[in-house]
PDB file of N, CA and C in Angstrom:
ATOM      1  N   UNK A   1      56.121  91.747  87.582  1.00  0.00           N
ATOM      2  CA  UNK A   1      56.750  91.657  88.883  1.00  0.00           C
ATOM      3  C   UNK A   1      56.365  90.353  89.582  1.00  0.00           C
ATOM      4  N   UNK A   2      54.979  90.072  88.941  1.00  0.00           N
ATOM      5  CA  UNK A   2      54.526  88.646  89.926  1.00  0.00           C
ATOM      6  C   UNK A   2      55.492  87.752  89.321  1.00  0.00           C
ATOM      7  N   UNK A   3      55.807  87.243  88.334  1.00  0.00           N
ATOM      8  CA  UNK A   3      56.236  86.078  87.609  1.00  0.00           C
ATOM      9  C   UNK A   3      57.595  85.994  88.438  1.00  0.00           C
ATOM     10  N   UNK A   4      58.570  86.996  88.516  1.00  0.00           N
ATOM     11  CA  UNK A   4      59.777  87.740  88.797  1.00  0.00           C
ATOM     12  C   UNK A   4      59.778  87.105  90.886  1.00  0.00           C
ATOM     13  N   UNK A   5      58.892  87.440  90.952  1.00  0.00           N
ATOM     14  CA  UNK A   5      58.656  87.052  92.608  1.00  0.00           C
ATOM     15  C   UNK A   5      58.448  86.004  92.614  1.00  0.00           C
ATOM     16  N   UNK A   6      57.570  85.164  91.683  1.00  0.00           N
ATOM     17  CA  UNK A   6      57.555  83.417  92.093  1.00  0.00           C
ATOM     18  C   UNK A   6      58.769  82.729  91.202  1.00  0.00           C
ATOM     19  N   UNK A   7      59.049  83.601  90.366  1.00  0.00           N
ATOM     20  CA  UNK A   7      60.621  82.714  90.153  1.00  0.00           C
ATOM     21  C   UNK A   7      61.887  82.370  91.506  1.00  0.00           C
ATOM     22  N   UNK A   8      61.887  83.643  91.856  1.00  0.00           N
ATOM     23  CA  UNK A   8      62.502  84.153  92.802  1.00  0.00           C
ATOM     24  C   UNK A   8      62.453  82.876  93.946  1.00  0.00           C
ATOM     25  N   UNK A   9      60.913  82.652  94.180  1.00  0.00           N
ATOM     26  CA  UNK A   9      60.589  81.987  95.311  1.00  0.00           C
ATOM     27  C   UNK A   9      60.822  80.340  95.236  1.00  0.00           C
ATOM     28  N   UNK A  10      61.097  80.118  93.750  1.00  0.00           N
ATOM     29  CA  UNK A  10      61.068  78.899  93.016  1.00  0.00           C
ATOM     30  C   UNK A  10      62.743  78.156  93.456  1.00  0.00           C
ATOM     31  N   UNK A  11      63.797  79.476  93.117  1.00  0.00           N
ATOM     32  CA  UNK A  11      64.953  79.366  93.127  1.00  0.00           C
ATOM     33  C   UNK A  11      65.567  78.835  94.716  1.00  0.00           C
ATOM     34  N   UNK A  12      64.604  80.198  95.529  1.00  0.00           N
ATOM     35  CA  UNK A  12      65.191  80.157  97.134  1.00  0.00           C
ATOM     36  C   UNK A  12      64.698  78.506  97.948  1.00  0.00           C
ATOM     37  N   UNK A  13      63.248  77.838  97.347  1.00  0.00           N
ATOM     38  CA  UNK A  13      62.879  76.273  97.168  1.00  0.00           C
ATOM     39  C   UNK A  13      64.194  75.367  97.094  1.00  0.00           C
ATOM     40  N   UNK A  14      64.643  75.460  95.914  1.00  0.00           N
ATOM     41  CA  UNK A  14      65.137  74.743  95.477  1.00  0.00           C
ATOM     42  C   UNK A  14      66.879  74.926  95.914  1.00  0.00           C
ATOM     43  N   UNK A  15      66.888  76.105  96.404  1.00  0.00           N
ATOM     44  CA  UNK A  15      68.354  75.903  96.904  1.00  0.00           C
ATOM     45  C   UNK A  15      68.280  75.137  98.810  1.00  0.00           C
ATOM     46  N   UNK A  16      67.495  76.059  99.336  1.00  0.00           N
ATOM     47  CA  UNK A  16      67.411  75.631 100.675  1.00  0.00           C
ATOM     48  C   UNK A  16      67.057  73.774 100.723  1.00  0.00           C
ATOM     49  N   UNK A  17      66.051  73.118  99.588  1.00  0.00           N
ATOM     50  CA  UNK A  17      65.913  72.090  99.909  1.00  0.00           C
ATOM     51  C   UNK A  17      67.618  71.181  99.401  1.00  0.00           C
ATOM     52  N   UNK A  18      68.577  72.147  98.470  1.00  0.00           N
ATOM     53  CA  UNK A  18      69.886  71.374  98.236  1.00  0.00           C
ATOM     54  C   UNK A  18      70.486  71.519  99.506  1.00  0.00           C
ATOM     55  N   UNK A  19      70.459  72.410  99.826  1.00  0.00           N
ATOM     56  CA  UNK A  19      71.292  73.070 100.945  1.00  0.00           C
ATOM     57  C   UNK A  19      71.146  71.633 101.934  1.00  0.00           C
ATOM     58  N   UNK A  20      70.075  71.562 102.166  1.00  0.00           N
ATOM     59  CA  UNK A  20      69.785  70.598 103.102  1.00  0.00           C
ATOM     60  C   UNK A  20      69.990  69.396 103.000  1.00  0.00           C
ATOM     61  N   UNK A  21      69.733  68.695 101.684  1.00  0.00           N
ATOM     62  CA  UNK A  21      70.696  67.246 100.978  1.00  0.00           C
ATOM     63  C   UNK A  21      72.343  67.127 100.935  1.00  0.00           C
ATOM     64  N   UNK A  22      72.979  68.467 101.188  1.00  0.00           N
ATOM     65  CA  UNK A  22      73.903  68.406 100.873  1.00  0.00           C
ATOM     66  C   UNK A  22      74.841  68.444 102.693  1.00  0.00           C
ATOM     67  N   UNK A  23      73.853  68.796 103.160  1.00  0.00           N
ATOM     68  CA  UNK A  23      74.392  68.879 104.856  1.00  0.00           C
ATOM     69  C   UNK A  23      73.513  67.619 105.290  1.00  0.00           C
ATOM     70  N   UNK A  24      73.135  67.177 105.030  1.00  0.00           N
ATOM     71  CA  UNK A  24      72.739  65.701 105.432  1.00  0.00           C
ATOM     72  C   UNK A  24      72.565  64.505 104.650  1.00  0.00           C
ATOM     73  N   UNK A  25      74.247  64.184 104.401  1.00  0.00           N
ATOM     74  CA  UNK A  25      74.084  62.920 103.333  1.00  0.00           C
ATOM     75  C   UNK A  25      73.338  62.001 103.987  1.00  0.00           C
ATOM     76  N   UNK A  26      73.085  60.888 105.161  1.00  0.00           N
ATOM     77  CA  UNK A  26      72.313  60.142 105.519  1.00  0.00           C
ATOM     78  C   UNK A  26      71.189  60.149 105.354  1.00  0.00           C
ATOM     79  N   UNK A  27      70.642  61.421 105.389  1.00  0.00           N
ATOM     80  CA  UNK A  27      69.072  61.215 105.175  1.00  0.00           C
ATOM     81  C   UNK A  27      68.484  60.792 103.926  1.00  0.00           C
ATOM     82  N   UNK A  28      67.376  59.866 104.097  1.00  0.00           N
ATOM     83  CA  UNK A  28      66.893  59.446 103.019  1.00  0.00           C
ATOM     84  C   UNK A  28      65.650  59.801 102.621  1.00  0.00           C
ATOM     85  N   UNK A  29      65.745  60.051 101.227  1.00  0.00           N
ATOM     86  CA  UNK A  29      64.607  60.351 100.780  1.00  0.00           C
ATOM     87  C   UNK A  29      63.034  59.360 100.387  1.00  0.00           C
ATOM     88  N   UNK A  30      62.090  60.083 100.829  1.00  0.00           N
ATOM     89  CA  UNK A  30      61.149  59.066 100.522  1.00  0.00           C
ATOM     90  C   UNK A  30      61.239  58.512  98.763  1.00  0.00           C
ATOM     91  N   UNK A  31      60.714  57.376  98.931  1.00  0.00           N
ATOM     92  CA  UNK A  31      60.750  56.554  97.039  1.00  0.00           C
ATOM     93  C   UNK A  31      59.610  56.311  97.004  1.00  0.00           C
ATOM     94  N   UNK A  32      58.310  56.203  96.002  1.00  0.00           N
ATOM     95  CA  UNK A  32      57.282  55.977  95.467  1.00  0.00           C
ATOM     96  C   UNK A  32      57.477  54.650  94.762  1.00  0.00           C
ATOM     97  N   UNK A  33      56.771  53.562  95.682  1.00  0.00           N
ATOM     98  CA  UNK A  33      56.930  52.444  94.843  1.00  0.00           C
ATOM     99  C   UNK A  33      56.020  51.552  94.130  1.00  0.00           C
ATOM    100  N   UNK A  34      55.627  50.814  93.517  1.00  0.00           N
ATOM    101  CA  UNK A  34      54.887  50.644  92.495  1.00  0.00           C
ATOM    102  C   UNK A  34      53.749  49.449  92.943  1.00  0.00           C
ATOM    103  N   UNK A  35      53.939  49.029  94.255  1.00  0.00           N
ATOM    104  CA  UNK A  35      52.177  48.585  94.171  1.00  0.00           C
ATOM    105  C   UNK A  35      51.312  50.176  95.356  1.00  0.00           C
ATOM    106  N   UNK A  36      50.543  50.549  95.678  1.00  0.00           N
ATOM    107  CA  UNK A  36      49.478  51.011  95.706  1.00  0.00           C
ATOM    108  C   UNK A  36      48.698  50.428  97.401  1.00  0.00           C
ATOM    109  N   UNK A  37      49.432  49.465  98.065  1.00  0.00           N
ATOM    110  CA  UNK A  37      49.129  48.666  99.393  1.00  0.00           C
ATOM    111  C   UNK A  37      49.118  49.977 100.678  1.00  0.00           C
ATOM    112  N   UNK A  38      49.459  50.888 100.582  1.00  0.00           N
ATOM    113  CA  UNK A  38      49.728  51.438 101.854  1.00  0.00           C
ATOM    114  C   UNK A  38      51.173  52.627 101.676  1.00  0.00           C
ATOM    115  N   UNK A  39      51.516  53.108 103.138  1.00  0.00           N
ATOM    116  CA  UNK A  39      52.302  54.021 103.618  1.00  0.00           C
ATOM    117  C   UNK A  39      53.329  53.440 104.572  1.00  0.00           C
ATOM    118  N   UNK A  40      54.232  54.097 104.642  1.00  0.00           N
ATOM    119  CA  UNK A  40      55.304  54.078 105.967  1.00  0.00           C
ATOM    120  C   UNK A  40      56.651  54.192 105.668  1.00  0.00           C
ATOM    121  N   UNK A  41      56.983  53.700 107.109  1.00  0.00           N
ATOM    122  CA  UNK A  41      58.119  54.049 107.285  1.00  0.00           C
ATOM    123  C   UNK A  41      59.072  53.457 108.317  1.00  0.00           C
ATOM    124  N   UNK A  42      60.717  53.343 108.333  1.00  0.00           N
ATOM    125  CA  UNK A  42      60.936  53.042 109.662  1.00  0.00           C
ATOM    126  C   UNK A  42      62.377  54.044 110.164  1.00  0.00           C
ATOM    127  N   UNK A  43      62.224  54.438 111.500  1.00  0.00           N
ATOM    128  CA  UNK A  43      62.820  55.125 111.331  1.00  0.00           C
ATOM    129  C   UNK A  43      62.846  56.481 111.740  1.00  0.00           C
ATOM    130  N   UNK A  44      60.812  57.358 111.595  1.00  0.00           N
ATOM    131  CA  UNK A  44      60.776  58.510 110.960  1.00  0.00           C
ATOM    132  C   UNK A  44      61.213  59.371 112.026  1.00  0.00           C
ATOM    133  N   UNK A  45      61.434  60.435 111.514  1.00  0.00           N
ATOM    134  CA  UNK A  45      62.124  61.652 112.483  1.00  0.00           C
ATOM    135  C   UNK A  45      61.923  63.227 111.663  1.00  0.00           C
ATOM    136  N   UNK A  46      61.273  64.304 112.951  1.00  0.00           N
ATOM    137  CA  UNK A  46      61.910  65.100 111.957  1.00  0.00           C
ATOM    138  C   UNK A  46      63.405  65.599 111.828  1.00  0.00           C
ATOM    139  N   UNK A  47      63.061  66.090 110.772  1.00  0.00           N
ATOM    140  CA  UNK A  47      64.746  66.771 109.719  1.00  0.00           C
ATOM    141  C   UNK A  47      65.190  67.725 110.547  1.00  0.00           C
ATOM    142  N   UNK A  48      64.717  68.528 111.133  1.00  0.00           N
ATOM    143  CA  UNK A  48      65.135  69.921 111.727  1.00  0.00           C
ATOM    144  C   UNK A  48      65.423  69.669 113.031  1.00  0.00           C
ATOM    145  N   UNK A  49      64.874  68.252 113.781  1.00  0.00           N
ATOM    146  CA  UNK A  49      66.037  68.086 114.948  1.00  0.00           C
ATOM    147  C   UNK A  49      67.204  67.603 115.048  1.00  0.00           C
ATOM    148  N   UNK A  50      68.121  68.090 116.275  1.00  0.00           N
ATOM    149  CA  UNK A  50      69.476  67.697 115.610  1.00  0.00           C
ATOM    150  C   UNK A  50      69.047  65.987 115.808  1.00  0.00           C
ATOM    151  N   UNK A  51      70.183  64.893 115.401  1.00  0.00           N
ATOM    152  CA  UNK A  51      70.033  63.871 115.555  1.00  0.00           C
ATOM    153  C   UNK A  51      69.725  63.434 116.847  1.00  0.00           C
ATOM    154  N   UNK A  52      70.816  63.323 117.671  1.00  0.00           N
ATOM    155  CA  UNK A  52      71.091  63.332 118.903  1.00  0.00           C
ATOM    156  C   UNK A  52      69.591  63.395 119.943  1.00  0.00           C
ATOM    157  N   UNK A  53      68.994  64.541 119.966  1.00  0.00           N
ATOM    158  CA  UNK A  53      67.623  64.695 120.174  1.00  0.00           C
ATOM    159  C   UNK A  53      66.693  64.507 119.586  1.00  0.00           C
ATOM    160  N   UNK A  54      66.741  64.004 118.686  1.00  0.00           N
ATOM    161  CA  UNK A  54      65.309  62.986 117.652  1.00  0.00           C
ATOM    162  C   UNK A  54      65.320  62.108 118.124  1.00  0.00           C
ATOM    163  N   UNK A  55      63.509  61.846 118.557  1.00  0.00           N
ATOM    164  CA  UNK A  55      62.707  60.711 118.792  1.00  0.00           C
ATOM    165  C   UNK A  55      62.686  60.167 117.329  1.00  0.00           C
ATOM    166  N   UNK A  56      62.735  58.966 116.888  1.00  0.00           N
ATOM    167  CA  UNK A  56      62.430  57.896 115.276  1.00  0.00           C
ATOM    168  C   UNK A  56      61.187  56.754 115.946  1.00  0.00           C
ATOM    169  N   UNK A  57      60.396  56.799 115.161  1.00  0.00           N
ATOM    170  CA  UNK A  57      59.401  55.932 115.165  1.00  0.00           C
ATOM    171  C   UNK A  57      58.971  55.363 113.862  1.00  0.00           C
ATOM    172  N   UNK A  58      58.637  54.007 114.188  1.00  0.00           N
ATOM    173  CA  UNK A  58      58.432  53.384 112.607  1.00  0.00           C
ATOM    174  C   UNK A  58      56.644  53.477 112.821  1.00  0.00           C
ATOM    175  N   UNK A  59      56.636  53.491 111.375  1.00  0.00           N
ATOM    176  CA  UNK A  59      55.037  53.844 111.311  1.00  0.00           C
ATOM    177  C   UNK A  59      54.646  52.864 109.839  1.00  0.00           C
ATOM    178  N   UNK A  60      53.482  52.581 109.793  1.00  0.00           N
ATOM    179  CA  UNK A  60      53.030  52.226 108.557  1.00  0.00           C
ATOM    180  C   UNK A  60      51.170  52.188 108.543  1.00  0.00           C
ATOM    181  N   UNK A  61      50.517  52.300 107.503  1.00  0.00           N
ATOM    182  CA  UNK A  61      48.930  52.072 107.259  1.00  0.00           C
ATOM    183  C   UNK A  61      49.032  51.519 106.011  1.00  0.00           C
ATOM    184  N   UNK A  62      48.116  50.184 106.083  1.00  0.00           N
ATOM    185  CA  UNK A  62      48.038  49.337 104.898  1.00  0.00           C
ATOM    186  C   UNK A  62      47.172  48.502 105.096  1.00  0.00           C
ATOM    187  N   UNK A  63      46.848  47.576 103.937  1.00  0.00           N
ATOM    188  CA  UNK A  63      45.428  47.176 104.380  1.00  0.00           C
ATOM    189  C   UNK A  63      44.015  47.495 104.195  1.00  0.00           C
ATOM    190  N   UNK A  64      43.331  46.856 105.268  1.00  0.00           N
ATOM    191  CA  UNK A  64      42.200  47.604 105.484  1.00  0.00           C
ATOM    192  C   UNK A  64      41.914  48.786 106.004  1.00  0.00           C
ATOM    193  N   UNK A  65      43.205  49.123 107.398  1.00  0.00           N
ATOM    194  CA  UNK A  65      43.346  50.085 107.593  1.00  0.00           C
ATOM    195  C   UNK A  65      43.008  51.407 106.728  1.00  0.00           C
ATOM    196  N   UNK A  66      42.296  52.529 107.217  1.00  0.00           N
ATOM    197  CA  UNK A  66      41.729  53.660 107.058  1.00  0.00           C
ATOM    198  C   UNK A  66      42.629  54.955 107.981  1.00  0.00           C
ATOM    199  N   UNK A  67      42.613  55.122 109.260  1.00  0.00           N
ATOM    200  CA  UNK A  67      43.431  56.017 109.920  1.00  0.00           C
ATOM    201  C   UNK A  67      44.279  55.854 110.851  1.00  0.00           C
ATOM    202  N   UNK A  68      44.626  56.399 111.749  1.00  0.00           N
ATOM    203  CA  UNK A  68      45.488  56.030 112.878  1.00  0.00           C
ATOM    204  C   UNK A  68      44.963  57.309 113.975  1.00  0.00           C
ATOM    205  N   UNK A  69      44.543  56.629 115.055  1.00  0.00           N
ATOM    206  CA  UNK A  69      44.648  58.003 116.395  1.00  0.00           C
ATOM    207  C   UNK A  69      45.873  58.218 116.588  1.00  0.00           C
ATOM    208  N   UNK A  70      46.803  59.341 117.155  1.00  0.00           N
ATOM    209  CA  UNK A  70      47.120  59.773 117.595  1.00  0.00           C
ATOM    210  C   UNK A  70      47.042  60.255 119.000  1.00  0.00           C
ATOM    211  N   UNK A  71      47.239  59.686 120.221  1.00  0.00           N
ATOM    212  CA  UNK A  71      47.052  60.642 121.275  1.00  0.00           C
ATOM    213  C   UNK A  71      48.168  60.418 122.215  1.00  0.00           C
ATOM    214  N   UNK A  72      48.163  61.486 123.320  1.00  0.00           N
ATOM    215  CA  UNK A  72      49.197  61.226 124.304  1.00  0.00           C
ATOM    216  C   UNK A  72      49.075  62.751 125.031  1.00  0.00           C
ATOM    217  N   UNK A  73      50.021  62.787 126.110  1.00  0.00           N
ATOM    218  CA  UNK A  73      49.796  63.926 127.143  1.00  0.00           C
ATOM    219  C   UNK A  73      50.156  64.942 126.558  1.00  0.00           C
ATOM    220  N   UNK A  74      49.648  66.386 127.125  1.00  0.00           N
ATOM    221  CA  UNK A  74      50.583  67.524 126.564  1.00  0.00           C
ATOM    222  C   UNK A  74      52.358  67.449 126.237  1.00  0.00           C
ATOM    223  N   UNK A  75      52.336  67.935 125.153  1.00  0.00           N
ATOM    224  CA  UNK A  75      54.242  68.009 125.100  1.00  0.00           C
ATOM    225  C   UNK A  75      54.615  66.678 124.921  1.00  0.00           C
ATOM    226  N   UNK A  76      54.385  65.894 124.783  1.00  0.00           N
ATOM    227  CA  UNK A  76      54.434  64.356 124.332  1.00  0.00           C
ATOM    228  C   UNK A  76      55.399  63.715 122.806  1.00  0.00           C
ATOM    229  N   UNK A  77      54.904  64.637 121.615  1.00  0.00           N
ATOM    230  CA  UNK A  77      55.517  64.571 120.686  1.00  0.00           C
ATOM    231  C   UNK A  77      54.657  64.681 119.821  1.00  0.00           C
ATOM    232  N   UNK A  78      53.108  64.567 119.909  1.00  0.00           N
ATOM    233  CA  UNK A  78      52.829  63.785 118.328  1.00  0.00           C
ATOM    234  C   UNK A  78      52.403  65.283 117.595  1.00  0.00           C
ATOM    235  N   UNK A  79      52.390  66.472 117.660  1.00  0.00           N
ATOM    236  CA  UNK A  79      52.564  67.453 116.225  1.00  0.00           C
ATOM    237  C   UNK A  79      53.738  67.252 115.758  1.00  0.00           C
ATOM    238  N   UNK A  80      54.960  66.824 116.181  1.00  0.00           N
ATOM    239  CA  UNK A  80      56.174  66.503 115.853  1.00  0.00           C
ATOM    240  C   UNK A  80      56.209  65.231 115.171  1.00  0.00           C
ATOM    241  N   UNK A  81      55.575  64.212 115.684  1.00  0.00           N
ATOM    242  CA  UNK A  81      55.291  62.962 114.544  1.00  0.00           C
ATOM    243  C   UNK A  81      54.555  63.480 113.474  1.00  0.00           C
ATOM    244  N   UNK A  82      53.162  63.365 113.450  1.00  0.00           N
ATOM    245  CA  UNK A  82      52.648  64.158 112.563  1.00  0.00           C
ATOM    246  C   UNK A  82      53.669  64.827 111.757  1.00  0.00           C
ATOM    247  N   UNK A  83      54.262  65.729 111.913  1.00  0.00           N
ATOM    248  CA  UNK A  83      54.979  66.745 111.001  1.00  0.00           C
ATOM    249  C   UNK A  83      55.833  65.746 110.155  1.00  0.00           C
ATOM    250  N   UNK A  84      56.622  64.946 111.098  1.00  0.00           N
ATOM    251  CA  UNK A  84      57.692  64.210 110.322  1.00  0.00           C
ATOM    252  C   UNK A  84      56.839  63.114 109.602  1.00  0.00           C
ATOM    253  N   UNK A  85      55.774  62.620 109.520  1.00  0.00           N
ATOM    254  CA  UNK A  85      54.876  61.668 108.826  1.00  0.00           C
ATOM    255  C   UNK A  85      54.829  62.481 107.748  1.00  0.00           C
ATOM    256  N   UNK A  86      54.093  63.668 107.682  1.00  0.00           N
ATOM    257  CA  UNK A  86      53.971  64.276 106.339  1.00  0.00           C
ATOM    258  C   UNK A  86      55.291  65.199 105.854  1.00  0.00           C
TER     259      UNK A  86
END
């Protein structure tokens, strides 16, 4: 029954993430590219707001760089950056 349930769960993955490529041709997918320098992005947003009401912020760490703070007032945005970063 376990195998049967994570198939299951494998399938409902993989349709919801088509589902979602297929209702949002613009969006682009991240690419893995071949030097090893860093992260980013420009652009980022999350997926689940409509457009219209998405904040996009370009982001990047490279370098010497190690982390990035994050801060700002309550209700501000950044678990919502955050989210759309990862």
């Amino acid at each position: 029954m376990d195998e049967w349930l994570e198939a299951i769960a494998l399938m409902e993955t993989a349709n919801s993430l088509a589902t979602f490529a297929f209702n949002h041709p613009e969006y682009i997918f991240p690419e893995v590219g071949g030097e090893m320098s860093g992260t980013g992005g420009e652009g980022i947003g999350h997926p689940l707001i409509p457009e219209n009401e998405c904040v996009k912020n370009d982001w990047k760490i490279d370098g010497q760089e190690q982390c990035h703070i994050v801060t700002g007032s309550n209700m501000s945005g950044k678990s919502t950056f955050l989210r759309s970063v990862g």
